[in-house]
C-alpha atoms as a PDB file:
ATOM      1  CA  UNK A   1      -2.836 -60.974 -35.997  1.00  0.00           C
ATOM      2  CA  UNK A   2      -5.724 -63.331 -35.131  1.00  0.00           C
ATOM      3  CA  UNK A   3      -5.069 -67.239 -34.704  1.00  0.00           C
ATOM      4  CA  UNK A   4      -6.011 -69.697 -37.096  1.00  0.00           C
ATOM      5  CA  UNK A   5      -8.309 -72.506 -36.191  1.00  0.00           C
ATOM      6  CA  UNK A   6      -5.854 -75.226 -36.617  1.00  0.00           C
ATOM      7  CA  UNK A   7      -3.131 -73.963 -34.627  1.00  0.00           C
ATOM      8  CA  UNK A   8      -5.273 -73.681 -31.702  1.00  0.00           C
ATOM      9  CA  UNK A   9      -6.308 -77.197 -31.670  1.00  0.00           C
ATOM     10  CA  UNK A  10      -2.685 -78.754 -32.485  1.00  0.00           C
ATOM     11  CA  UNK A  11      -1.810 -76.877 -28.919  1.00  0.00           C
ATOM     12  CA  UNK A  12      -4.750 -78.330 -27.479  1.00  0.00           C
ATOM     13  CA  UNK A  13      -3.616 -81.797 -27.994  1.00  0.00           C
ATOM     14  CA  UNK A  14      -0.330 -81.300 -27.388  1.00  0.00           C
ATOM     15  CA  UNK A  15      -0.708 -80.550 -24.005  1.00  0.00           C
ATOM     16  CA  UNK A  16      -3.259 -83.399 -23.397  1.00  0.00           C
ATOM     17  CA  UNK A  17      -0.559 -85.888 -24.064  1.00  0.00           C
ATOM     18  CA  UNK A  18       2.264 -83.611 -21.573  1.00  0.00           C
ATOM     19  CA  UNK A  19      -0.380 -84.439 -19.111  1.00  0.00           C
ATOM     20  CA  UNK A  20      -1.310 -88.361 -19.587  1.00  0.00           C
ATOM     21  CA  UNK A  21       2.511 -88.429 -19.692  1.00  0.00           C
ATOM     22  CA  UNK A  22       2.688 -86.492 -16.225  1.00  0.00           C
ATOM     23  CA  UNK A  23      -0.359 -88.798 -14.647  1.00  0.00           C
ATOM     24  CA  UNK A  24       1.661 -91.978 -15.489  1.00  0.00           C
ATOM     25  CA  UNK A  25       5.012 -91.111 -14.126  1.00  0.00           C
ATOM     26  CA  UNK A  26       3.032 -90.007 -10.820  1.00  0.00           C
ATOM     27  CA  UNK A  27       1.101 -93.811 -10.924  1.00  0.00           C
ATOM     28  CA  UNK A  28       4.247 -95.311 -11.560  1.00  0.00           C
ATOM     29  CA  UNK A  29       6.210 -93.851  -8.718  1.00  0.00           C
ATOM     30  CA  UNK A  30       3.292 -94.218  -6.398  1.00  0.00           C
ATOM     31  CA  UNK A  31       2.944 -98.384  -7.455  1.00  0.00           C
ATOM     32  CA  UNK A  32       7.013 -98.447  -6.464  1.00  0.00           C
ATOM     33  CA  UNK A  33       6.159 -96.800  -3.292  1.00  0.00           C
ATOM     34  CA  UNK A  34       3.489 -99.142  -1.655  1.00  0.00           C
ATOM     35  CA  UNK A  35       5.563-102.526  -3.246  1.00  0.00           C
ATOM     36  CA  UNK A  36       9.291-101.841  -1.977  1.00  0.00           C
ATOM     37  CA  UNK A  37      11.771-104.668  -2.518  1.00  0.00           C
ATOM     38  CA  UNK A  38      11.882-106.744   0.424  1.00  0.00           C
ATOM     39  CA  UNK A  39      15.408-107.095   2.350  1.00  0.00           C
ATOM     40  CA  UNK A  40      16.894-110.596   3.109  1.00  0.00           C
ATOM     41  CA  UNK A  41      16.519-111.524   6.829  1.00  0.00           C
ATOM     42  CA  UNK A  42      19.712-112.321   8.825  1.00  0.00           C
ATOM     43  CA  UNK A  43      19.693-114.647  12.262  1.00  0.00           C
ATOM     44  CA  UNK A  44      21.470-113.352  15.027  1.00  0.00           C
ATOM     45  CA  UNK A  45      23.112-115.914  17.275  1.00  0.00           C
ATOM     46  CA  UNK A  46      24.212-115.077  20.992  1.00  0.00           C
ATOM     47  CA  UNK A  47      26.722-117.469  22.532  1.00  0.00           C
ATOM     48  CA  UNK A  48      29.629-118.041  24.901  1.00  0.00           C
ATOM     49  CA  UNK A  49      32.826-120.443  24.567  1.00  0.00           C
ATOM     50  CA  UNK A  50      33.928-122.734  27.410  1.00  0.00           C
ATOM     51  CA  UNK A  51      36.676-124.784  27.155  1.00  0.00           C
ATOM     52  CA  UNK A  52      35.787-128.369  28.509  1.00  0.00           C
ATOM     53  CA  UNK A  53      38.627-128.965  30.733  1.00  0.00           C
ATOM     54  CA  UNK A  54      37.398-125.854  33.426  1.00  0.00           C
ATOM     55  CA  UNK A  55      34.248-127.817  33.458  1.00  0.00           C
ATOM     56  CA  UNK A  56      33.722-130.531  36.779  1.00  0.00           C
ATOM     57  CA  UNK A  57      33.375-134.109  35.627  1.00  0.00           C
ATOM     58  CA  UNK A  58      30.106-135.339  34.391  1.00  0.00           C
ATOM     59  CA  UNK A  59      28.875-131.984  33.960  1.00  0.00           C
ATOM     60  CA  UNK A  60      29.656-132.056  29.943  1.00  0.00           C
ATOM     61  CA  UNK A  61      26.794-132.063  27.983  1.00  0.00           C
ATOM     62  CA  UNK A  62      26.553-134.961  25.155  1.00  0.00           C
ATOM     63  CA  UNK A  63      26.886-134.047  21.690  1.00  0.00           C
ATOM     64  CA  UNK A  64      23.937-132.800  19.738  1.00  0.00           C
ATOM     65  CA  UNK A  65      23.582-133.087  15.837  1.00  0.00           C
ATOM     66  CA  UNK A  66      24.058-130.007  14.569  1.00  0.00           C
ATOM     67  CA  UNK A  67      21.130-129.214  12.534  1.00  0.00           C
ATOM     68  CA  UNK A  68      22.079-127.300   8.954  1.00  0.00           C
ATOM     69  CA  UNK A  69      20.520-123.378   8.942  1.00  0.00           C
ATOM     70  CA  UNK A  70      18.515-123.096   6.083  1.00  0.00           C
ATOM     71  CA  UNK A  71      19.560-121.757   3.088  1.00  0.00           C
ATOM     72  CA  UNK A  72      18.787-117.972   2.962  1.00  0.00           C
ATOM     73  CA  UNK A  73      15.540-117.596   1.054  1.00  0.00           C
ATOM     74  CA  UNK A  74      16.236-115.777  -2.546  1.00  0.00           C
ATOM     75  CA  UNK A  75      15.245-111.897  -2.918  1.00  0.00           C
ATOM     76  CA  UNK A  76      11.811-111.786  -3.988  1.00  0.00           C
ATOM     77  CA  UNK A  77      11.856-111.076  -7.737  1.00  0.00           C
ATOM     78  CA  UNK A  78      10.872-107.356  -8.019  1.00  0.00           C
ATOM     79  CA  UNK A  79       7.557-106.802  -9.822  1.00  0.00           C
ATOM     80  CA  UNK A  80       8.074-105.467 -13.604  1.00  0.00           C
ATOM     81  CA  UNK A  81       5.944-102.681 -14.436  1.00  0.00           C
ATOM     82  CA  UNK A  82       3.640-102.709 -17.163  1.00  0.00           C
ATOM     83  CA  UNK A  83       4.371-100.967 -19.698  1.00  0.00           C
ATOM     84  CA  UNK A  84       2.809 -97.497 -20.386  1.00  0.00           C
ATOM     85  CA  UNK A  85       1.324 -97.324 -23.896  1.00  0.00           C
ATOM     86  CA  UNK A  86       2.364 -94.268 -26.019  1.00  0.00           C
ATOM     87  CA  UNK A  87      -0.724 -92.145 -25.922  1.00  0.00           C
ATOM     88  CA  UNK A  88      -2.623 -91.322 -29.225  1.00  0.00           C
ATOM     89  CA  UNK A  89      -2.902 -87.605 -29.905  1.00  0.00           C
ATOM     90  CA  UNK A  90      -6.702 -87.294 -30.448  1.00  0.00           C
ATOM     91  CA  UNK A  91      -7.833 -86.329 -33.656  1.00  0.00           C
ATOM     92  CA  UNK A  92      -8.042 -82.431 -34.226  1.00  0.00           C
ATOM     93  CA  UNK A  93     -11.777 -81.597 -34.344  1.00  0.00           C
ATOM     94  CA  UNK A  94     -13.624 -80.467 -37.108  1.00  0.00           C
ATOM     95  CA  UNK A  95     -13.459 -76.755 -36.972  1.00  0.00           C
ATOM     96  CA  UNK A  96     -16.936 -75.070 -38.012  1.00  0.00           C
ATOM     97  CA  UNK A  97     -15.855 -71.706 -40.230  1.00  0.00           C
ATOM     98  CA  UNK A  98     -19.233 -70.170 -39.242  1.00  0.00           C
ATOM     99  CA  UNK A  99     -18.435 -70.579 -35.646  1.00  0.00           C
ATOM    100  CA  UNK A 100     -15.075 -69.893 -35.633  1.00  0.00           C
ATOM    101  CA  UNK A 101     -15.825 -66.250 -37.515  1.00  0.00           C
ATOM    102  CA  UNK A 102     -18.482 -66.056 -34.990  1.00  0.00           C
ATOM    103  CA  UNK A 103     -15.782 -66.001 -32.155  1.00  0.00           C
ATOM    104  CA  UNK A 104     -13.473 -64.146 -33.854  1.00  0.00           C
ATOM    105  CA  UNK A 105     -15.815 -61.601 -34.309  1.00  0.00           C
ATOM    106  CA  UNK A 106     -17.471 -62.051 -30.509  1.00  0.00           C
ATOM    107  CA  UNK A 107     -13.370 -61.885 -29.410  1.00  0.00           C
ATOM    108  CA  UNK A 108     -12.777 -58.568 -31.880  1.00  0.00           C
ATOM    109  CA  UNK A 109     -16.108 -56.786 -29.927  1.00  0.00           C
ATOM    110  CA  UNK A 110     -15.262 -57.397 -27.077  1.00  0.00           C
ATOM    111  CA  UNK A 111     -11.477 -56.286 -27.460  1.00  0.00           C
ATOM    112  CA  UNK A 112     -13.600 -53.266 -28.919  1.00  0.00           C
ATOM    113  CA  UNK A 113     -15.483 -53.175 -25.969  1.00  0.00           C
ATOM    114  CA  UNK A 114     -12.536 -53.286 -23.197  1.00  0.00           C
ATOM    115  CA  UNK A 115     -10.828 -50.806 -25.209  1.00  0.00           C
ATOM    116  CA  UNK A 116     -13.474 -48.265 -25.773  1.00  0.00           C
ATOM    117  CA  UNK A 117     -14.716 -48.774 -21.809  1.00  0.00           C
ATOM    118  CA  UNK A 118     -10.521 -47.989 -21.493  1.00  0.00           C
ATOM    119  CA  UNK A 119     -10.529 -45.238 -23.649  1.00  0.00           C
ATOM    120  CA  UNK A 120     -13.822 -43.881 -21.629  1.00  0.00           C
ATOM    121  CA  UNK A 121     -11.903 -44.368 -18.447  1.00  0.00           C
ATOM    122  CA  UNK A 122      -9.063 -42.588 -19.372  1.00  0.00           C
ATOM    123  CA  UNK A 123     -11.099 -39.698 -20.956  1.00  0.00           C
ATOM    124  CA  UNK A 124     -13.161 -39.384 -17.791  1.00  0.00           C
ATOM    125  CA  UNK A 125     -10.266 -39.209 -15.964  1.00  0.00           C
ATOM    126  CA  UNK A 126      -8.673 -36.672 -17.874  1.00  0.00           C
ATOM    127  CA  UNK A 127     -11.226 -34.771 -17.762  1.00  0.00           C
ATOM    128  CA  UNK A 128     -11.877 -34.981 -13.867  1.00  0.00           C
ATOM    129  CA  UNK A 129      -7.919 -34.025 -13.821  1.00  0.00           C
ATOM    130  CA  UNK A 130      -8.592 -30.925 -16.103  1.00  0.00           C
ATOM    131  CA  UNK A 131     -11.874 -29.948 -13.949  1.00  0.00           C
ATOM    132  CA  UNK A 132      -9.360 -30.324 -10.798  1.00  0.00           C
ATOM    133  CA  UNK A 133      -6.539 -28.062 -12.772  1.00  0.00           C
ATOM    134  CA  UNK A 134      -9.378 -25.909 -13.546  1.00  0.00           C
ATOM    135  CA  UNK A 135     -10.879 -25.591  -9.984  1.00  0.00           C
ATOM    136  CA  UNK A 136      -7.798 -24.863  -8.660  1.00  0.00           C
ATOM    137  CA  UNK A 137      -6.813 -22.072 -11.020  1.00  0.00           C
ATOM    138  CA  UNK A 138     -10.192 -20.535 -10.463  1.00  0.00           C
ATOM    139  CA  UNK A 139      -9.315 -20.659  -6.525  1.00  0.00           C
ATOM    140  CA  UNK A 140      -6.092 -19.433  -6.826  1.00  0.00           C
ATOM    141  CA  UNK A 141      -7.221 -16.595  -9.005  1.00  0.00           C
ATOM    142  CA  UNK A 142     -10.110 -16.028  -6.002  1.00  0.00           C
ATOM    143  CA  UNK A 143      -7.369 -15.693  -3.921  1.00  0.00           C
ATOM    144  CA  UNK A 144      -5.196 -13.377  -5.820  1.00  0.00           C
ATOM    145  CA  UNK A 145      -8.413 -10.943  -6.964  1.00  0.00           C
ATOM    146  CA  UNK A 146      -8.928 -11.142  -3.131  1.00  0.00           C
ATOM    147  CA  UNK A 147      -5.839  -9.981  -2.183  1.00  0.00           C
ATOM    148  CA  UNK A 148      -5.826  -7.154  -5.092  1.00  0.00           C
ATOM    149  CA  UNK A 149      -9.061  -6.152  -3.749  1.00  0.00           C
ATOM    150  CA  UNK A 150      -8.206  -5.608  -0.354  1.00  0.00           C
ATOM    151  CA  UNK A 151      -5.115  -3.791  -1.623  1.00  0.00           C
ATOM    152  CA  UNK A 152      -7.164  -1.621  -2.986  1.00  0.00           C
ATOM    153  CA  UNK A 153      -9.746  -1.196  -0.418  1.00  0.00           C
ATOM    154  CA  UNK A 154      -6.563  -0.509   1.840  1.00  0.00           C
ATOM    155  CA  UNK A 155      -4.989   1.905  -0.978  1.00  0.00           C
ATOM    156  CA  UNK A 156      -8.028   3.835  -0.793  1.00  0.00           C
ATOM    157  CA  UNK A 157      -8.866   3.421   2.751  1.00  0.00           C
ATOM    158  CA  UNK A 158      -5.448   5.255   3.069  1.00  0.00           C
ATOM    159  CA  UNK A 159      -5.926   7.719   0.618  1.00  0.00           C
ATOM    160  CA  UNK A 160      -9.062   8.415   2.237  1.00  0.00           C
ATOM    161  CA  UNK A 161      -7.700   8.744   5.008  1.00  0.00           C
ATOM    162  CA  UNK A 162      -4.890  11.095   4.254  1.00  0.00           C
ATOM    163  CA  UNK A 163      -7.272  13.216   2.211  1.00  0.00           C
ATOM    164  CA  UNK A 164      -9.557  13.818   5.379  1.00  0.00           C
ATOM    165  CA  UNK A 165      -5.916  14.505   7.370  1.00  0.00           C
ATOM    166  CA  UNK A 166      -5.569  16.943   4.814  1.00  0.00           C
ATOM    167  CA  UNK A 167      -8.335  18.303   4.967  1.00  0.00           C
ATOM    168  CA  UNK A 168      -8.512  18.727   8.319  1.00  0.00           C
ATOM    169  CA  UNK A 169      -5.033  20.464   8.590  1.00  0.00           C
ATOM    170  CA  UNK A 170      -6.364  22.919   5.531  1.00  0.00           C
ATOM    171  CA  UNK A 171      -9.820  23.645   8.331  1.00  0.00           C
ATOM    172  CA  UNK A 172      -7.353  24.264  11.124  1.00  0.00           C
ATOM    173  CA  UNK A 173      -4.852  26.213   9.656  1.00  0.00           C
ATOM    174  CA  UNK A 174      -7.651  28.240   8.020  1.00  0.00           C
ATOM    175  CA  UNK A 175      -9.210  28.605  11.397  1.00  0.00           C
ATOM    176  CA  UNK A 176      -5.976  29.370  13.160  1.00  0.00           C
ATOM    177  CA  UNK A 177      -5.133  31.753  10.228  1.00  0.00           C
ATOM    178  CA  UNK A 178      -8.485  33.241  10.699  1.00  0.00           C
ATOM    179  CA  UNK A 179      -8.159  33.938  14.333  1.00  0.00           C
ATOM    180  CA  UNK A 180      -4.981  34.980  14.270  1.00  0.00           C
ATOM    181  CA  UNK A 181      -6.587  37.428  11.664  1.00  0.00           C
ATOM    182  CA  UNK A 182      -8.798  38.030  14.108  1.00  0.00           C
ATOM    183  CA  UNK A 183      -6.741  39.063  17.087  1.00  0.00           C
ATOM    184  CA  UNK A 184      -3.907  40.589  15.195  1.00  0.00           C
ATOM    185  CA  UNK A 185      -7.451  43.278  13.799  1.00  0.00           C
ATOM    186  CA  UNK A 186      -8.378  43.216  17.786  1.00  0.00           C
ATOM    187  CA  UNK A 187      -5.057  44.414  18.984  1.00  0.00           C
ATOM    188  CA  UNK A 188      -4.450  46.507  16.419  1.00  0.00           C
ATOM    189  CA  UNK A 189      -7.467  48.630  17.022  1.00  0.00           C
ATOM    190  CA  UNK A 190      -7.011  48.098  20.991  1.00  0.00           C
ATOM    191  CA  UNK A 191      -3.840  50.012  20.210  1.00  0.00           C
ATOM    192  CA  UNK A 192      -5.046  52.906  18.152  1.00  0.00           C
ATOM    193  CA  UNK A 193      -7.613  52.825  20.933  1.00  0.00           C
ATOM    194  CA  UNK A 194      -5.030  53.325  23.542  1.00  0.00           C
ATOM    195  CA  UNK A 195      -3.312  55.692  21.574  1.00  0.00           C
ATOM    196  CA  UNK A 196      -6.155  57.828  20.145  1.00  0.00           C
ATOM    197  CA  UNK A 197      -6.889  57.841  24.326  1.00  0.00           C
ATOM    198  CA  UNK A 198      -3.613  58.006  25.382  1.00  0.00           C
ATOM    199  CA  UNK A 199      -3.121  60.913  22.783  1.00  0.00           C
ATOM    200  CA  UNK A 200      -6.292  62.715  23.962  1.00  0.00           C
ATOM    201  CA  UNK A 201      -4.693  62.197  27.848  1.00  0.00           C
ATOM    202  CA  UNK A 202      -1.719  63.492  27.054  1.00  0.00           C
ATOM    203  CA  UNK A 203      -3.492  66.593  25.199  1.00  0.00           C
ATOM    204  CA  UNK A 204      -5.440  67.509  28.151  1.00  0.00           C
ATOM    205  CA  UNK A 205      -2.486  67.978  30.419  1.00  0.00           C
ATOM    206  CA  UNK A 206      -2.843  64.751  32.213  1.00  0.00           C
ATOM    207  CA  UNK A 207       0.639  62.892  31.488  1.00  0.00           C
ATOM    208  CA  UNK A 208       2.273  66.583  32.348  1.00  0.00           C
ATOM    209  CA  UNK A 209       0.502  66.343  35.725  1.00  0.00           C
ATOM    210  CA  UNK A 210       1.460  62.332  36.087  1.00  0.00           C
ATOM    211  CA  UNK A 211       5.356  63.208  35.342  1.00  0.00           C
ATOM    212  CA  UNK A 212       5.219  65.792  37.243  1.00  0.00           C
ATOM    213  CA  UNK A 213       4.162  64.190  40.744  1.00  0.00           C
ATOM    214  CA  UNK A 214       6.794  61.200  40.070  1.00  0.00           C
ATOM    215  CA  UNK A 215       9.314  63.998  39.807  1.00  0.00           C
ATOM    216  CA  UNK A 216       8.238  65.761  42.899  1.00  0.00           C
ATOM    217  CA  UNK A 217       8.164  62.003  44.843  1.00  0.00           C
ATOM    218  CA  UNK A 218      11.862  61.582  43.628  1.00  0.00           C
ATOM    219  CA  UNK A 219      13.051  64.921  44.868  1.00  0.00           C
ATOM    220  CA  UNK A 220      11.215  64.092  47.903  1.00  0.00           C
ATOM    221  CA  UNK A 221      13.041  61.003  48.540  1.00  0.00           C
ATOM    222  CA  UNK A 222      16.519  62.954  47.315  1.00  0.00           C
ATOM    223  CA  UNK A 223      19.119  63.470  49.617  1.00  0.00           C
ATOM    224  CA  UNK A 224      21.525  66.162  48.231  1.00  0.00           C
ATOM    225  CA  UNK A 225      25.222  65.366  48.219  1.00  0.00           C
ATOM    226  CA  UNK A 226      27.757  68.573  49.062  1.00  0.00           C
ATOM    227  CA  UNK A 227      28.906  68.526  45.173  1.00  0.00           C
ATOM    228  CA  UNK A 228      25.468  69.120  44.039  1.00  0.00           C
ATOM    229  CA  UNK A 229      25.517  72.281  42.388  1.00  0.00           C
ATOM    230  CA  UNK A 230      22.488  74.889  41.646  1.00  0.00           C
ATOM    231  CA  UNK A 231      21.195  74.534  37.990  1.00  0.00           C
ATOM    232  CA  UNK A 232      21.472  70.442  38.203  1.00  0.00           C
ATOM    233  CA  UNK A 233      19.445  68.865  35.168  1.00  0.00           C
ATOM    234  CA  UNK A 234      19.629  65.249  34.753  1.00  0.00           C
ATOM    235  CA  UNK A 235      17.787  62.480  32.711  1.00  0.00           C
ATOM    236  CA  UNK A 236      16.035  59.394  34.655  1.00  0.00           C
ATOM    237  CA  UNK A 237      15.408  56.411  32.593  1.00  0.00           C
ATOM    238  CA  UNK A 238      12.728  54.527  35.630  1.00  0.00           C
ATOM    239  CA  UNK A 239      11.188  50.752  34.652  1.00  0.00           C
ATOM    240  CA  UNK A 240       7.948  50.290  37.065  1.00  0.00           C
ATOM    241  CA  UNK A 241       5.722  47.482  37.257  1.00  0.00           C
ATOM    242  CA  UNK A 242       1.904  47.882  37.660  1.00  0.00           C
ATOM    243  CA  UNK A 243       1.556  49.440  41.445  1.00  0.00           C
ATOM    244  CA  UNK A 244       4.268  51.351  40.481  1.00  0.00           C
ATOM    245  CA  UNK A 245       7.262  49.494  41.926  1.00  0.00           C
ATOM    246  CA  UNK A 246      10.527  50.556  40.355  1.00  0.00           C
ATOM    247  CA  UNK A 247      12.604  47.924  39.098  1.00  0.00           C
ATOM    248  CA  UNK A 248      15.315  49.713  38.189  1.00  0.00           C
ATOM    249  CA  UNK A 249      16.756  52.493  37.485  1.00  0.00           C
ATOM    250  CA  UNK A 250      19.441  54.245  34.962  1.00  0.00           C
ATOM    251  CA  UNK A 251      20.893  58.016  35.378  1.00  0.00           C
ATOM    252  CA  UNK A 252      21.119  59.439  31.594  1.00  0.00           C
ATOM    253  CA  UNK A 253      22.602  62.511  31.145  1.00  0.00           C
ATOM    254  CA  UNK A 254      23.503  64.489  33.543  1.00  0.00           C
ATOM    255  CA  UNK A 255      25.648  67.780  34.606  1.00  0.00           C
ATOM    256  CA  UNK A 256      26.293  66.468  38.087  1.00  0.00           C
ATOM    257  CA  UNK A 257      29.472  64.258  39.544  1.00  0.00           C
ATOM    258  CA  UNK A 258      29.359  60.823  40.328  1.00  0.00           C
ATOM    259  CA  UNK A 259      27.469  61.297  43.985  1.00  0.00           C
ATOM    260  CA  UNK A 260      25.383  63.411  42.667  1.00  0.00           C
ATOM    261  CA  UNK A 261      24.152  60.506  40.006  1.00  0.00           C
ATOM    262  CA  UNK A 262      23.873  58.086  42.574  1.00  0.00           C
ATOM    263  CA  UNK A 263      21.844  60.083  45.128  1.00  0.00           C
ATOM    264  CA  UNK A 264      19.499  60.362  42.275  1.00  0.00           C
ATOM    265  CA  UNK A 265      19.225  56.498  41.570  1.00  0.00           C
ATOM    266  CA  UNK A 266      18.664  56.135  44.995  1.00  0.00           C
ATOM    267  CA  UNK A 267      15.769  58.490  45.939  1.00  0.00           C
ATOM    268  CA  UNK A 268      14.215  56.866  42.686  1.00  0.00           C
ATOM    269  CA  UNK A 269      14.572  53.576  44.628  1.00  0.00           C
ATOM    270  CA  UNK A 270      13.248  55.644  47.732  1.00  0.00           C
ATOM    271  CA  UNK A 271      10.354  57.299  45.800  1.00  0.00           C
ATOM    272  CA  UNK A 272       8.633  53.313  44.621  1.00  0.00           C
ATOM    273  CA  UNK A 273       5.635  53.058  44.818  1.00  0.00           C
ATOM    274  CA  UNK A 274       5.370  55.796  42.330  1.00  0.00           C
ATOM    275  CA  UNK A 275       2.153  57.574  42.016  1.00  0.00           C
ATOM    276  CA  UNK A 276      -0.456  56.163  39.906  1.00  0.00           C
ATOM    277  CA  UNK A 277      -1.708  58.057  37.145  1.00  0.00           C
ATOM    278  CA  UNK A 278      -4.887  59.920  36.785  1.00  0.00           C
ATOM    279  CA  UNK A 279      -5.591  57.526  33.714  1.00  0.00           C
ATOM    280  CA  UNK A 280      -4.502  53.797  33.257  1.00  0.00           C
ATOM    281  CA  UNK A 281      -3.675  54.820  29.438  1.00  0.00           C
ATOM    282  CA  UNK A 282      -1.302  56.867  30.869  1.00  0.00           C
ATOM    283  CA  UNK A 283       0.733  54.349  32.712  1.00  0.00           C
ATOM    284  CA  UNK A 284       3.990  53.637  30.656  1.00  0.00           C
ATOM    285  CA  UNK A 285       6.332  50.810  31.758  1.00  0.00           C
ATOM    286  CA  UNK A 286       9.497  52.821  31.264  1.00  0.00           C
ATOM    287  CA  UNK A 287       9.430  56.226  32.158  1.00  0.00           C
ATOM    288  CA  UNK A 288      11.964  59.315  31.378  1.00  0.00           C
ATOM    289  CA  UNK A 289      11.612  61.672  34.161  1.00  0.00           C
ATOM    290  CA  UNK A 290      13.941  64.656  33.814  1.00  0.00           C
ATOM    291  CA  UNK A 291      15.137  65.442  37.220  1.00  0.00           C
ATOM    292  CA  UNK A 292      15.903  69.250  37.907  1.00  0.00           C
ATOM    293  CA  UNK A 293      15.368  70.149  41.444  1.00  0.00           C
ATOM    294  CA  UNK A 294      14.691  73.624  42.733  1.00  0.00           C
ATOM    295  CA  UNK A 295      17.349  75.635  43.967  1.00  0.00           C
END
């Protein structure tokens, strides 16, 4: 609510006449401080009593008149202070209309002024808060679509990884698989090999000839006990090594006695080395040799 013209001056001169009344109480004191009331003097007499019959004779002074001490001057009569005339409250001006719409409007633009530069301030700094809020969201969500995309990169680094792993294992066991493959066809016709020449050794009378020299070195190295009988026929499992070294030796069946089976384990001992054969396909790591010496 805007103030009216009159009001304005009404304060105006009351507090001119607060202040003329403030300005003579201050001269008023001061006047009371450089005049004080003057105090009434007092004499101050020093003297000693002597009684005149300790004093020699002739020494006594003679009487003097006693002069009268002056009366004691009266208090000087304090000054009365002049009165302070009431002062007048000056006459309220003669207020202009035309000027006084003139400031009222001036005052109303430039309220209108503070608070649209106020309202400008504020906006601005919303808006630098929101561009802040806004900054930072956009960095976070850097971060975070940073982090998902090395995730990622990892997740498929990974899966990259494991696929090659698995890929690898697939090439090796394939290769394995495939020489494996490989030997098992390369043994198997090393065997039929051996076979198909051990078979066409054996049909030309060569393993006859082989078993029969290993049986004629074991009944060589026989010595014949006193129970062996004529007509003995016994089976000799041998195990050899390459060299023919026997290893050992089992008696199978056999129509001899106890002795007689272990005189023939020992000339098999006796008989190692056994011959080699007249072929290498021929050579069999365990051999049955049937022993049957001649009468």
């Amino acid at each position: 609510m805007s103030e009216h013209p009159s009001d304005r001056w009404w304060s105006i001169g009351f507090a001119v006449v607060v202040h003329l009344l403030i300005a003579a109480a201050l001269g008023w004191g001061y006047w009371h401080y450089k005049h004080p009331e003057p105090q009434p003097q007092r004499l101050a007499i020093e003297a000693t009593v002597v009684e005149a019959s300790s004093l020699p004779a002739g020494t006594l002074p003679a009487p003097r008149a006693v002069t009268p001490e002056p009366a004691a001057l009266p208090p000087e009569q304090a000054p009365v202070p002049e009165p302070v005339a009431e002062p007048v409250p000056p006459k309220p001006p003669v207020v202009d209309p035309a000027k006084a719409e003139r400031e009222r409007k001036a005052q109303e633009r430039a309220e209108a002024q503070k608070a649209r530069a106020e309202a400008k301030l504020k906006a601005a700094e919303t808006l630098k808060r929101e561009r802040a809020e806004k900054d930072k969201a956009a960095r976070e969500k850097a971060v975070q679509d940073k982090a998902a995309q090395d995730k990622l990169a990892k997740e498929k680094a990974s899966a990259d990884a494991k696929a090659r792993e698995e890929a690898d294992r697939v090439a090796r066991d394939k290769a394995e698989s495939d020489r494996q493959k490989t030997q098992r066809e390369a043994e198997l016709r090393a065997r039929l090999a051996a076979e198909e020449h051990l078979n066409a050794a054996q049909s030309s009378g060569q393993m006859a000839q082989y078993q029969a020299q290993i049986r004629a070195r074991i009944e060589r190295a026989w010595i014949r006990p006193p129970s062996a009988r004529p007509g003995l026929s016994c089976e000799v499992r041998i195990t050899q090594v390459q060299g023919g070294e026997v290893v050992g030796v089992q008696v199978g069946s056999c129509n001899g006695d106890e002795s007689v089976r272990q005189s023939i384990e020992a000339a098999a001992y006796r008989a190692s080395p056994l011959p080699q054969p007249p072929d290498a396909a021929l050579f069999d790591r365990n051999l049955v040799v049937t022993f049957k010496p001649q009468d």
